[in-house]
N, C-alpha and C. Protein backbone atom coordinates (compact mmCIF):
# COMPACT_ATOMS: atom_id res chain seq x y z
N UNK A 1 191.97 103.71 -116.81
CA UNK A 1 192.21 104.84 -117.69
C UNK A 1 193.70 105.07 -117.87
N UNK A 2 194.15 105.00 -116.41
CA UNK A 2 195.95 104.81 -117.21
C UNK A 2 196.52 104.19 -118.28
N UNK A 3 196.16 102.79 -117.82
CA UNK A 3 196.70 101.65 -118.69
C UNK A 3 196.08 102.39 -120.26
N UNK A 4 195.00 102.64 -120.77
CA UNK A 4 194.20 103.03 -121.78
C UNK A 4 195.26 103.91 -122.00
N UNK A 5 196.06 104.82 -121.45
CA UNK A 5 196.25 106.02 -122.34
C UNK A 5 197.92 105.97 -122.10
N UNK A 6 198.46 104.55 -122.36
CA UNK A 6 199.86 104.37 -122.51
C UNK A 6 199.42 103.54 -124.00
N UNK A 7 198.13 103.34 -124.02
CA UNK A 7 198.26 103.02 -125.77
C UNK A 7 197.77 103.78 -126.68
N UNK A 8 198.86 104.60 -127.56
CA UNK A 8 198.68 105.63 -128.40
C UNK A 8 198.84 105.42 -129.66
N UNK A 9 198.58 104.13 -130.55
CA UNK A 9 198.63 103.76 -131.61
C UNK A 9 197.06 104.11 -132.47
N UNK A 10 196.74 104.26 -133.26
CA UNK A 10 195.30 104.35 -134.09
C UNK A 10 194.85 103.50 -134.42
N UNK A 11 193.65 103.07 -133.92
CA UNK A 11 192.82 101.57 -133.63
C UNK A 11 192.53 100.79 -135.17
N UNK A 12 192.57 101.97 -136.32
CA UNK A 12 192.54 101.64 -137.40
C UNK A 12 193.54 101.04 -138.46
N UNK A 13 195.12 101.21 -137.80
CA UNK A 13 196.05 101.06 -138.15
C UNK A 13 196.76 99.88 -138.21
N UNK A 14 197.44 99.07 -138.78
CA UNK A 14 197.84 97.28 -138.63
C UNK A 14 199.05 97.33 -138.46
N UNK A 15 199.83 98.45 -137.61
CA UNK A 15 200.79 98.05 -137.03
C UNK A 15 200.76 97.86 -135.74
N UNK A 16 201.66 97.35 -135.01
CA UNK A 16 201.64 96.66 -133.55
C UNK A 16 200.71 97.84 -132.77
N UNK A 17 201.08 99.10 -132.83
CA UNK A 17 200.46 100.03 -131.72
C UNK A 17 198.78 100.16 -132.55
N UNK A 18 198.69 100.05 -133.61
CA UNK A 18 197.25 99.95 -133.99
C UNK A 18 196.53 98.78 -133.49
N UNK A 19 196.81 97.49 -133.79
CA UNK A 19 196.47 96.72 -133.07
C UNK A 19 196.23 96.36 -131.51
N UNK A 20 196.64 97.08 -130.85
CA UNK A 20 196.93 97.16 -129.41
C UNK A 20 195.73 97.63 -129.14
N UNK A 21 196.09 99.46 -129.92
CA UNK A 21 195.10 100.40 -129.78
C UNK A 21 193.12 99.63 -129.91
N UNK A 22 193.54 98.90 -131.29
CA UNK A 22 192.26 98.13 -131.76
C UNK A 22 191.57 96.72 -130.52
N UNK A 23 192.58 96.43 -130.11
CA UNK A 23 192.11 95.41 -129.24
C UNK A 23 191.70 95.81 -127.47
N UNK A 24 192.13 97.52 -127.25
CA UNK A 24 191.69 97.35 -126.40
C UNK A 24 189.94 98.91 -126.73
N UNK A 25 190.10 98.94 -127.68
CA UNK A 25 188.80 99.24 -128.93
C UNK A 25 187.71 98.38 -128.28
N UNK A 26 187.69 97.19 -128.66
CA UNK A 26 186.95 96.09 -128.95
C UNK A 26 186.69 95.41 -127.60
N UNK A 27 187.68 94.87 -126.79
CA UNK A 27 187.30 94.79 -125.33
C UNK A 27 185.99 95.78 -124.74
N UNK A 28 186.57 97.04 -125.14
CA UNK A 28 185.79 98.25 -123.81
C UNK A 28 184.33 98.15 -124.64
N UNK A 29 183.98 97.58 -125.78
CA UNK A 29 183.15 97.78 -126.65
C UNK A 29 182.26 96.61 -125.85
N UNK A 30 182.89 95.25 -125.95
CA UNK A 30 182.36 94.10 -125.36
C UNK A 30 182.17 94.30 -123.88
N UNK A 31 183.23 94.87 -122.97
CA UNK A 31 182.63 94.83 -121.53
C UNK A 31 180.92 96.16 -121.92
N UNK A 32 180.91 96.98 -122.20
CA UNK A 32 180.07 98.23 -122.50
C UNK A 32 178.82 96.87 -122.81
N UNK A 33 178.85 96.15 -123.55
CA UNK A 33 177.47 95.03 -124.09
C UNK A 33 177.57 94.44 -123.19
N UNK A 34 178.14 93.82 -122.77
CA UNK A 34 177.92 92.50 -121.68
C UNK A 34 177.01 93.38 -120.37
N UNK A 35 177.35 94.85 -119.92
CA UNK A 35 176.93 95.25 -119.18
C UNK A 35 175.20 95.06 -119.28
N UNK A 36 174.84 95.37 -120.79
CA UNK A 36 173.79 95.70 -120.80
C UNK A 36 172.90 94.60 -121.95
N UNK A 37 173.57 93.55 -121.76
CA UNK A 37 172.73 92.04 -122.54
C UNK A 37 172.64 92.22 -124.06
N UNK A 38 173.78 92.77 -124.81
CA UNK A 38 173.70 93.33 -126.40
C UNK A 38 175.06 92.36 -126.75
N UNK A 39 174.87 92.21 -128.54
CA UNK A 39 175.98 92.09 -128.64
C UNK A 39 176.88 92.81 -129.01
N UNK A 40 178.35 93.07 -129.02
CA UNK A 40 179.14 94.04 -129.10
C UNK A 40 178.82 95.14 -130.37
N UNK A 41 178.89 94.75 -131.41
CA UNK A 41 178.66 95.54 -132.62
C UNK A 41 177.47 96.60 -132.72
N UNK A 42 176.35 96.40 -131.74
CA UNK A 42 175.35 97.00 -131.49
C UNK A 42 176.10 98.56 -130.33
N UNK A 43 177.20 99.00 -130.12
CA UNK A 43 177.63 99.41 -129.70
C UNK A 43 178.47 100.32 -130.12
N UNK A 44 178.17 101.50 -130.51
CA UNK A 44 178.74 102.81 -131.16
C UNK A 44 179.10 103.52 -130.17
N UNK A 45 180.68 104.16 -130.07
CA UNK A 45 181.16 104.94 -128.95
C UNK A 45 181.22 106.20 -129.81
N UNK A 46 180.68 107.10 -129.00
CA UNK A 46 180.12 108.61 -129.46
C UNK A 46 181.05 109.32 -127.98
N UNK A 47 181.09 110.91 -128.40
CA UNK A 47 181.92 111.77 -127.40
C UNK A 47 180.95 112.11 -126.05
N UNK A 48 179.87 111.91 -125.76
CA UNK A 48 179.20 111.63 -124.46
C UNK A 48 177.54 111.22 -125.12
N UNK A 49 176.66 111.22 -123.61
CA UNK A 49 175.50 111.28 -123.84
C UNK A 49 174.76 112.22 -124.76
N UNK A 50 175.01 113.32 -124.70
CA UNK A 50 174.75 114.28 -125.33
C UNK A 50 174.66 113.99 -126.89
N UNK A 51 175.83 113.47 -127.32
CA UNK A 51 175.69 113.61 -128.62
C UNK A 51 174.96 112.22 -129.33
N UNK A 52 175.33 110.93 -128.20
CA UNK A 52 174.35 110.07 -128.39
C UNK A 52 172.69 110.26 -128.41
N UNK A 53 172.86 110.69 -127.52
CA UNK A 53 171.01 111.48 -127.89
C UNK A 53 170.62 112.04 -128.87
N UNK A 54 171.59 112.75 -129.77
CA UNK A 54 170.89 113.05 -130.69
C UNK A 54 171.49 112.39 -132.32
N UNK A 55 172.27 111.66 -131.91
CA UNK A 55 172.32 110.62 -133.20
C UNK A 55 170.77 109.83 -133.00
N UNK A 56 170.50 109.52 -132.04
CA UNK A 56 169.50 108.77 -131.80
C UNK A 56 168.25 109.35 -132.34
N UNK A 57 168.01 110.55 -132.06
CA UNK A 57 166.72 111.84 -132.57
C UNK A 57 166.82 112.06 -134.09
N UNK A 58 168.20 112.14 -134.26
CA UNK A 58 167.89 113.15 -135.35
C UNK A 58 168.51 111.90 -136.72
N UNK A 59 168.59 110.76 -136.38
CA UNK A 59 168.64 109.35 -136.77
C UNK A 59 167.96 108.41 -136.89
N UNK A 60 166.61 108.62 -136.34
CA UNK A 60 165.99 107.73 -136.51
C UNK A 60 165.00 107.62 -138.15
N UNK A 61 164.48 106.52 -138.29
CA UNK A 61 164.05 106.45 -140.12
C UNK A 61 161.90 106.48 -139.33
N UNK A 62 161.52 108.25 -138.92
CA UNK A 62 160.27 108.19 -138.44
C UNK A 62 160.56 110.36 -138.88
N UNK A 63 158.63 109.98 -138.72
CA UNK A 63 158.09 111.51 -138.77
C UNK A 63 157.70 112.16 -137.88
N UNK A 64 157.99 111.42 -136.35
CA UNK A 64 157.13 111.99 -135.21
C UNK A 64 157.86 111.40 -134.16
N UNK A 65 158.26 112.56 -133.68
CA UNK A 65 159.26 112.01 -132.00
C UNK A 65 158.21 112.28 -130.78
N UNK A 66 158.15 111.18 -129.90
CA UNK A 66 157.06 111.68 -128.63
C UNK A 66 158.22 111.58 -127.93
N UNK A 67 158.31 112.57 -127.03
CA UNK A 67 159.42 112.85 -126.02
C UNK A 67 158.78 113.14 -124.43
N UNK A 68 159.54 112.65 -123.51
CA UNK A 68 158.48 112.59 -122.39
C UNK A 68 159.06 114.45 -121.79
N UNK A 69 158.19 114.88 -121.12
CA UNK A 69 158.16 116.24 -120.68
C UNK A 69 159.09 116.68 -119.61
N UNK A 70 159.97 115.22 -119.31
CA UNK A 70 160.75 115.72 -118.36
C UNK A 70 162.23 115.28 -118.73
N UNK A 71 162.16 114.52 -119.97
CA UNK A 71 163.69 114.32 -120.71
C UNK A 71 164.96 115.35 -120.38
N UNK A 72 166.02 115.01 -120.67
CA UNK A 72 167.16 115.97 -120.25
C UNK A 72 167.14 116.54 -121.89
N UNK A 73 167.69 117.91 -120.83
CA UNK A 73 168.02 119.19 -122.13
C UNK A 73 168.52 118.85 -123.64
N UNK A 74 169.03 117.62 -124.01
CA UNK A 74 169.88 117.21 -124.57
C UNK A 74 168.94 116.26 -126.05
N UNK A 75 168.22 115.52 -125.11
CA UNK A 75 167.15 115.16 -125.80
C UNK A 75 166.33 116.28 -126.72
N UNK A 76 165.80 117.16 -126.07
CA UNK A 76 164.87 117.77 -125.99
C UNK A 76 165.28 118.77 -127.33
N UNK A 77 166.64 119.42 -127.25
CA UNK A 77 167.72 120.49 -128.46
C UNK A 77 168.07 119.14 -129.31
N UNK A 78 168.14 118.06 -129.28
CA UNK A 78 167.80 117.65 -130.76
C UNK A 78 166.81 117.52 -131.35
N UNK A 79 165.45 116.81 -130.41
CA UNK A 79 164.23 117.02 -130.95
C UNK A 79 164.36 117.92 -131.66
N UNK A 80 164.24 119.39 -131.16
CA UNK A 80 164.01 120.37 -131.94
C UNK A 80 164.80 120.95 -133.13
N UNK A 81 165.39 120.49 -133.37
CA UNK A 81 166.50 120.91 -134.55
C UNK A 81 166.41 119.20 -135.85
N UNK A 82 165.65 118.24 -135.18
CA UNK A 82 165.76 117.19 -135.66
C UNK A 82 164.71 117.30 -137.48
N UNK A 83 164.38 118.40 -137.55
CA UNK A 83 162.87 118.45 -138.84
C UNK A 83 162.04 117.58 -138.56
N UNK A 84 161.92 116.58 -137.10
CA UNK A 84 160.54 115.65 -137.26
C UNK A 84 159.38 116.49 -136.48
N UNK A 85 158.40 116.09 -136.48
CA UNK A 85 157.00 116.48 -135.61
C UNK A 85 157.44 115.99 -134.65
N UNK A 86 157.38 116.81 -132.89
CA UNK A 86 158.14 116.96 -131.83
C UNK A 86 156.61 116.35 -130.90
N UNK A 87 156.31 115.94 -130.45
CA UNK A 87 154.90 116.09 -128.93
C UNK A 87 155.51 115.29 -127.80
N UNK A 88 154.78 116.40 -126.74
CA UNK A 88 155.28 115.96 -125.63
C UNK A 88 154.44 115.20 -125.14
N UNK A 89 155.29 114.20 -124.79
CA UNK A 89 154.46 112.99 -123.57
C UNK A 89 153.98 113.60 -122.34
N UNK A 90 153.21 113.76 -121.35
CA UNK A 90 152.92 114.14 -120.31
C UNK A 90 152.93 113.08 -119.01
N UNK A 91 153.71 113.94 -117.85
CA UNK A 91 154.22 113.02 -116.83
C UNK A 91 152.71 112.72 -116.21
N UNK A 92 152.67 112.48 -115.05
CA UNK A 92 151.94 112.26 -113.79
C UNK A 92 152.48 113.39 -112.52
N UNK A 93 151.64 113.61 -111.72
CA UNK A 93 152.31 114.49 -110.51
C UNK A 93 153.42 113.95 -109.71
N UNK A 94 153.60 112.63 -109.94
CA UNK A 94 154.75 111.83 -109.27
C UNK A 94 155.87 111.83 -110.01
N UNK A 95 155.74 112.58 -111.31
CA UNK A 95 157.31 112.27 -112.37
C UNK A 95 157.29 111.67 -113.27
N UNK A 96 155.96 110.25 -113.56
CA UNK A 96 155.85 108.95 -114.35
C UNK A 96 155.33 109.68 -115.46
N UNK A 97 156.29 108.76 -116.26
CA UNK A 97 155.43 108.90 -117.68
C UNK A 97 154.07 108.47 -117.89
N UNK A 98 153.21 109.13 -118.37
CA UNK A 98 151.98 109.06 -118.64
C UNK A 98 151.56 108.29 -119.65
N UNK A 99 150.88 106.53 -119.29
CA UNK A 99 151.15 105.40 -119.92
C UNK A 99 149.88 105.93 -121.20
N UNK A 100 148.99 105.91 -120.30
CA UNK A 100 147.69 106.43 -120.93
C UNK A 100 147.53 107.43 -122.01
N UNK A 101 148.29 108.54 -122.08
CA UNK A 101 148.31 109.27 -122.57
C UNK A 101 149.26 109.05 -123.97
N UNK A 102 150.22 108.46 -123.39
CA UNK A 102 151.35 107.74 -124.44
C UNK A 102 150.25 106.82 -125.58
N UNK A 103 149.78 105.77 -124.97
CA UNK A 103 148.76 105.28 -125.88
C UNK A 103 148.21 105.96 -126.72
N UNK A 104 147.59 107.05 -126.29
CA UNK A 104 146.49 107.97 -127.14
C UNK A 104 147.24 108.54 -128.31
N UNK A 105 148.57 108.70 -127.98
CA UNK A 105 149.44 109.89 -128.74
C UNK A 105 150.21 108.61 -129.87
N UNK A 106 150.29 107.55 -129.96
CA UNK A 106 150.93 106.66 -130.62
C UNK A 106 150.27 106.33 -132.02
N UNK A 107 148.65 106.80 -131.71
CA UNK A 107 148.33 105.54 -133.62
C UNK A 107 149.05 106.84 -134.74
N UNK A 108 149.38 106.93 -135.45
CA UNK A 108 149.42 107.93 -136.73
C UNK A 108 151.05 107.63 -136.99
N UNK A 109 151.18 108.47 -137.92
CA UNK A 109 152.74 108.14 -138.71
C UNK A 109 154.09 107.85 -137.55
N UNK A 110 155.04 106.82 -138.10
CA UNK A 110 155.96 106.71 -137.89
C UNK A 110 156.20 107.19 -136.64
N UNK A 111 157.05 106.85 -135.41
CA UNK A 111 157.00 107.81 -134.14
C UNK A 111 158.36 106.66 -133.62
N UNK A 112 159.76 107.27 -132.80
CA UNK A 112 160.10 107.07 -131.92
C UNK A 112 160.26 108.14 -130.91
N UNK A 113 159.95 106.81 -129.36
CA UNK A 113 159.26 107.43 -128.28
C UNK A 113 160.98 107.65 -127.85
N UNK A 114 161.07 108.80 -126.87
CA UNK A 114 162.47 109.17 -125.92
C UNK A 114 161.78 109.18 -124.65
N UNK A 115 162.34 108.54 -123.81
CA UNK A 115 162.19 108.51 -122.52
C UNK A 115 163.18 108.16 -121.37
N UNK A 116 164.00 108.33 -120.65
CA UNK A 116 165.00 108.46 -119.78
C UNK A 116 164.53 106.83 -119.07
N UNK A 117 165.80 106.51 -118.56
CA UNK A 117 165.41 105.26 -117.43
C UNK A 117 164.99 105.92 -115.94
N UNK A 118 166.08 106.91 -115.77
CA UNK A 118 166.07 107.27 -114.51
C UNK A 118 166.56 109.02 -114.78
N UNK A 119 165.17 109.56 -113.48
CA UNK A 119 165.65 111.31 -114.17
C UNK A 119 166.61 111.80 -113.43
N UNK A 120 167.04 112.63 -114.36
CA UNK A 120 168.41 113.10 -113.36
C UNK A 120 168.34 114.18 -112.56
N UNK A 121 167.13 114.61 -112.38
CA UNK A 121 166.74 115.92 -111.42
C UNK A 121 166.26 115.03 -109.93
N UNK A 122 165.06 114.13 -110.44
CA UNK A 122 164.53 113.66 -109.20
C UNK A 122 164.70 112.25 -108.45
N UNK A 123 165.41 111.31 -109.41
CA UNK A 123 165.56 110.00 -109.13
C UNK A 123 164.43 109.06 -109.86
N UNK A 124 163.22 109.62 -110.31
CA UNK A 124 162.36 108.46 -110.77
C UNK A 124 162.61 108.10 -111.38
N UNK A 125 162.24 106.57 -111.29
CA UNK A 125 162.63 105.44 -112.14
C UNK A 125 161.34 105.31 -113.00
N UNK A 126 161.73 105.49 -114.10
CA UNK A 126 160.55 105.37 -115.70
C UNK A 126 159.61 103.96 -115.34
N UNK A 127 158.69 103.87 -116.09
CA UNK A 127 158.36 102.30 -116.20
C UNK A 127 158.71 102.03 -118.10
N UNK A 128 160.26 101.94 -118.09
CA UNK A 128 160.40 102.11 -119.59
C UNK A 128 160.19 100.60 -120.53
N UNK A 129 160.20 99.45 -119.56
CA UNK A 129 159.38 98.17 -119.88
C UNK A 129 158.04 98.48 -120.58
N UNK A 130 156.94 98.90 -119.88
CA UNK A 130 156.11 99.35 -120.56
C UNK A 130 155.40 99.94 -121.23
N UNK A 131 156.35 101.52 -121.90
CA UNK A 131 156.83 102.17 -122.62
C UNK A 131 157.31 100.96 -123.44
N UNK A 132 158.29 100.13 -123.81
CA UNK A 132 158.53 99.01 -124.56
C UNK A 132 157.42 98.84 -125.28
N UNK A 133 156.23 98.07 -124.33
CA UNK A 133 155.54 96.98 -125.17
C UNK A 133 154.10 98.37 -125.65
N UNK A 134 154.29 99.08 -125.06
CA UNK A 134 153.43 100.10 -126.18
C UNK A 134 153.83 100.78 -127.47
N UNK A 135 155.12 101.16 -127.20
CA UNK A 135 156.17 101.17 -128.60
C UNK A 135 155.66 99.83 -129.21
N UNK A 136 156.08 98.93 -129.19
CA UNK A 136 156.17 97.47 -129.87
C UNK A 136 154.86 97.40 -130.35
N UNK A 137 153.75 97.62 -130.12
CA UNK A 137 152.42 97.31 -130.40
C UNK A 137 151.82 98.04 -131.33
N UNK A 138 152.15 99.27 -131.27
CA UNK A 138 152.22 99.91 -132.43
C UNK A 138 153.20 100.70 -133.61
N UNK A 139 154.09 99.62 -133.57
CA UNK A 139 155.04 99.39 -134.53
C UNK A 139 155.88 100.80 -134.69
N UNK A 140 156.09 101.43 -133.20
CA UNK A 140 156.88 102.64 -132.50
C UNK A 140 158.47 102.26 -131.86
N UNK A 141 159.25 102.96 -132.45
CA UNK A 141 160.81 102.79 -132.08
C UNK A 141 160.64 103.42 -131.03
N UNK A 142 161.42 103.03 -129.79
CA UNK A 142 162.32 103.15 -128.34
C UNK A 142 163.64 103.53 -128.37
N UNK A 143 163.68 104.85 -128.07
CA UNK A 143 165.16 105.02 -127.06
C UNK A 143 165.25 105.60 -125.75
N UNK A 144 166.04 105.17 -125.00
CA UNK A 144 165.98 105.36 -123.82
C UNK A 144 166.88 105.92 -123.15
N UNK A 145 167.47 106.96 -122.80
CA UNK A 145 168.19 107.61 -122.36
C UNK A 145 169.03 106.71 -120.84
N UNK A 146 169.31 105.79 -120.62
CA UNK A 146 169.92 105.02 -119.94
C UNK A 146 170.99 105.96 -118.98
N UNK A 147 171.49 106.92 -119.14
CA UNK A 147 172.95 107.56 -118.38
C UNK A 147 172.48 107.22 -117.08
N UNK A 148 171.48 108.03 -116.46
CA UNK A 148 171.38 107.93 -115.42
C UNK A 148 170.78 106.73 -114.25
N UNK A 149 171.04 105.78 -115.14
CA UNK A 149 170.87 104.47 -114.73
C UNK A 149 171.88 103.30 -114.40
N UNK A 150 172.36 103.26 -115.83
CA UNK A 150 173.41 102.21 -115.60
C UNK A 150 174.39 102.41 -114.54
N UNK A 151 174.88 101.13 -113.82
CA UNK A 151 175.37 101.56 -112.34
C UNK A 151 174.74 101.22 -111.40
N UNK A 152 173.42 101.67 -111.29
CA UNK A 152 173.20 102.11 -110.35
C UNK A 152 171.32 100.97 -110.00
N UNK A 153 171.54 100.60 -111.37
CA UNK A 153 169.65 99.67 -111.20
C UNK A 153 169.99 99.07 -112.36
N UNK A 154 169.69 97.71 -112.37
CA UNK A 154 169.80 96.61 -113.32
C UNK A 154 169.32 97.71 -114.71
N UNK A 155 170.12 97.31 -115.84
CA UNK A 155 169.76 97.40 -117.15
C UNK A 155 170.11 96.70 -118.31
N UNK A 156 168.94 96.08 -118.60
CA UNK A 156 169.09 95.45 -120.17
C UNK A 156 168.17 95.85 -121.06
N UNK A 157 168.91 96.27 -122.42
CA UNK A 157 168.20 96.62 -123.17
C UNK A 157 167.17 95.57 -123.61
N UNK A 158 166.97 94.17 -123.93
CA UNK A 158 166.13 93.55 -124.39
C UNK A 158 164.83 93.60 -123.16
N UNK A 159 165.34 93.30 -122.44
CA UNK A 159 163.86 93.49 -121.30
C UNK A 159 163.27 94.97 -121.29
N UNK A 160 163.92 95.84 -121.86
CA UNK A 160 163.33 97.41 -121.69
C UNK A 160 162.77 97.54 -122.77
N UNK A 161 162.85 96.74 -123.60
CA UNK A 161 162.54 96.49 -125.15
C UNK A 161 162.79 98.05 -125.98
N UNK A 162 164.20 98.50 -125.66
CA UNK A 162 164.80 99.45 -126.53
C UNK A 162 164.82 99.26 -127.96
N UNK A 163 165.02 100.18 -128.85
CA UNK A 163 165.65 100.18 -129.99
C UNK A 163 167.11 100.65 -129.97
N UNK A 164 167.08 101.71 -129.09
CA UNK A 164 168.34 102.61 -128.76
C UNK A 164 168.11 103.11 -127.51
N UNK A 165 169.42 102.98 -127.12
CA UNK A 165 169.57 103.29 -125.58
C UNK A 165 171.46 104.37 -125.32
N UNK A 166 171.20 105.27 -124.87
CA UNK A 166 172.19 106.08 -124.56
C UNK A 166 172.95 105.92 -123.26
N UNK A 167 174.36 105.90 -123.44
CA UNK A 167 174.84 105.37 -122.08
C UNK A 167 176.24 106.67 -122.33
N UNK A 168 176.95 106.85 -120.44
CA UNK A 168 177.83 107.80 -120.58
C UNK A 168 178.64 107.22 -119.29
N UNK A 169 180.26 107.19 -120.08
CA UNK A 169 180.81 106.70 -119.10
C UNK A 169 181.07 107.85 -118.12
N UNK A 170 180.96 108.96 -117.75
CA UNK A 170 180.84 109.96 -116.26
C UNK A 170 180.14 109.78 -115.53
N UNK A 171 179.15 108.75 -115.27
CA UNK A 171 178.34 108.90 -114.61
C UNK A 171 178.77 107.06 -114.27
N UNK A 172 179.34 106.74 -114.50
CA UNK A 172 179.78 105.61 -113.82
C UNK A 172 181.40 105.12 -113.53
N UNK A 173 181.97 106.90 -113.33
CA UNK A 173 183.15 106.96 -112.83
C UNK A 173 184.20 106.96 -113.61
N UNK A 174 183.94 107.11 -114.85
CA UNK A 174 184.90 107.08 -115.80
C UNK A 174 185.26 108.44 -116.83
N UNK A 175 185.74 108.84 -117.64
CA UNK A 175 186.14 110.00 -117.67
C UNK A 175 185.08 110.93 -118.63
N UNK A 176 184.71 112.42 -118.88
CA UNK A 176 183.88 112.64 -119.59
C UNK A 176 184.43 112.59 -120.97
N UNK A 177 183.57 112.76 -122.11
CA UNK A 177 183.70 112.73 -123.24
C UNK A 177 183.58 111.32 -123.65
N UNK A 178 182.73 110.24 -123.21
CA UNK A 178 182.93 109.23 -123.71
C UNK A 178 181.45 108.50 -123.46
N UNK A 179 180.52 108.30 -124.40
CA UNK A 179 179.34 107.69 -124.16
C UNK A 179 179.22 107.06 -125.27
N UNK A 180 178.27 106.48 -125.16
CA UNK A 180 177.42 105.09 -126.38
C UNK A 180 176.42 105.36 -126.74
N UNK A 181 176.03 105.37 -128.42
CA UNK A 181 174.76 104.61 -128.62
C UNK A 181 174.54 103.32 -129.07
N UNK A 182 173.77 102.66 -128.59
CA UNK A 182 173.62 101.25 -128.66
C UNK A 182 172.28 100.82 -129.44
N UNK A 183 172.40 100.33 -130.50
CA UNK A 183 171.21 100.61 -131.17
C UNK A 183 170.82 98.93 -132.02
N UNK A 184 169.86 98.59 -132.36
CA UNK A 184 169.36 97.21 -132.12
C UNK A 184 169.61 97.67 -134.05
């Protein structure tokens, strides 16, 4: 973060300090993909999770968001401000998303599903793989709220079979105001 903020040129700009600025743009863009098996361009830097979440909600090209019941606040205040049809996914007594129920709630118009990798209240880890291939089957967009993951438990978006996945560099030691959406 030091080194980062002795370059004060505008990344958009084609003089020497723009270029600087632009190349180390494009690096943090590429290490950010490599982390997570994408290629760079699939990689939009947004001012945290927060607001990635709801480019993701209130962005997507659907009429029906299924959101799981234990999503962070963030998710949840774009849903609702997003004009789509909002339903909640229902957990299990253990925290899990409710595979079964997800099924039931999927045939009818347009739908991307929101579901966290890992919650940030209790530690459970989603089964957002198979969340994937039930999205996928019935021709349902994936995003996945990733923050509280990356770091900390392998993540790739192609094996989670995301569409969009939200990432925040505070939560992996780096400064706030700075997260991703990463979107296929």
């Amino acid at each position: 973060m030091l080194a980062a903020m002795d370059v004060s040129g505008n990344a958009s700009s084609v003089h020497a300090e723009g270029r600087a600025a632009r190349k180390l743009l494009d690096d943090s863009r590429a290490a950010v993909a490599r982390a997570i098996g994408v290629m760079a361009p699939m990689v939009v830097f947004t001012s945290g999770g927060s607001e990635a979440n709801s480019m993701a909600l209130t962005g997507a090209p659907v009429r029906r968001l299924l959101i799981s019941a234990i999503e962070h606040p963030s998710v949840l205040a774009a849903a609702s401000v997003s004009g789509k049809a909002v339903e909640l996914v229902p957990v299990t007594g253990d925290g899990v998303v409710d595979l079964d129920a997800l099924a039931r709630m999927l045939p009818g118009a347009a739908a991307l599903i929101s579901v966290m990798l890992a919650n940030n209240e209790t530690g459970v880890i989603q089964p957002v793989a198979e969340v994937g291939r039930l999205a996928q089957a019935h021709g349902a967009l994936l995003h996945v709220d990733a923050v509280q993951g990356l770091g900390r438990i392998p993540v790739n978006f192609g094996i989670l079979g995301a569409d969009l996945m939200t990432l925040s560099a505070h939560k992996l030691g780096g400064p706030v105001g700075i997260g991703a959406l990463v979107i296929r």
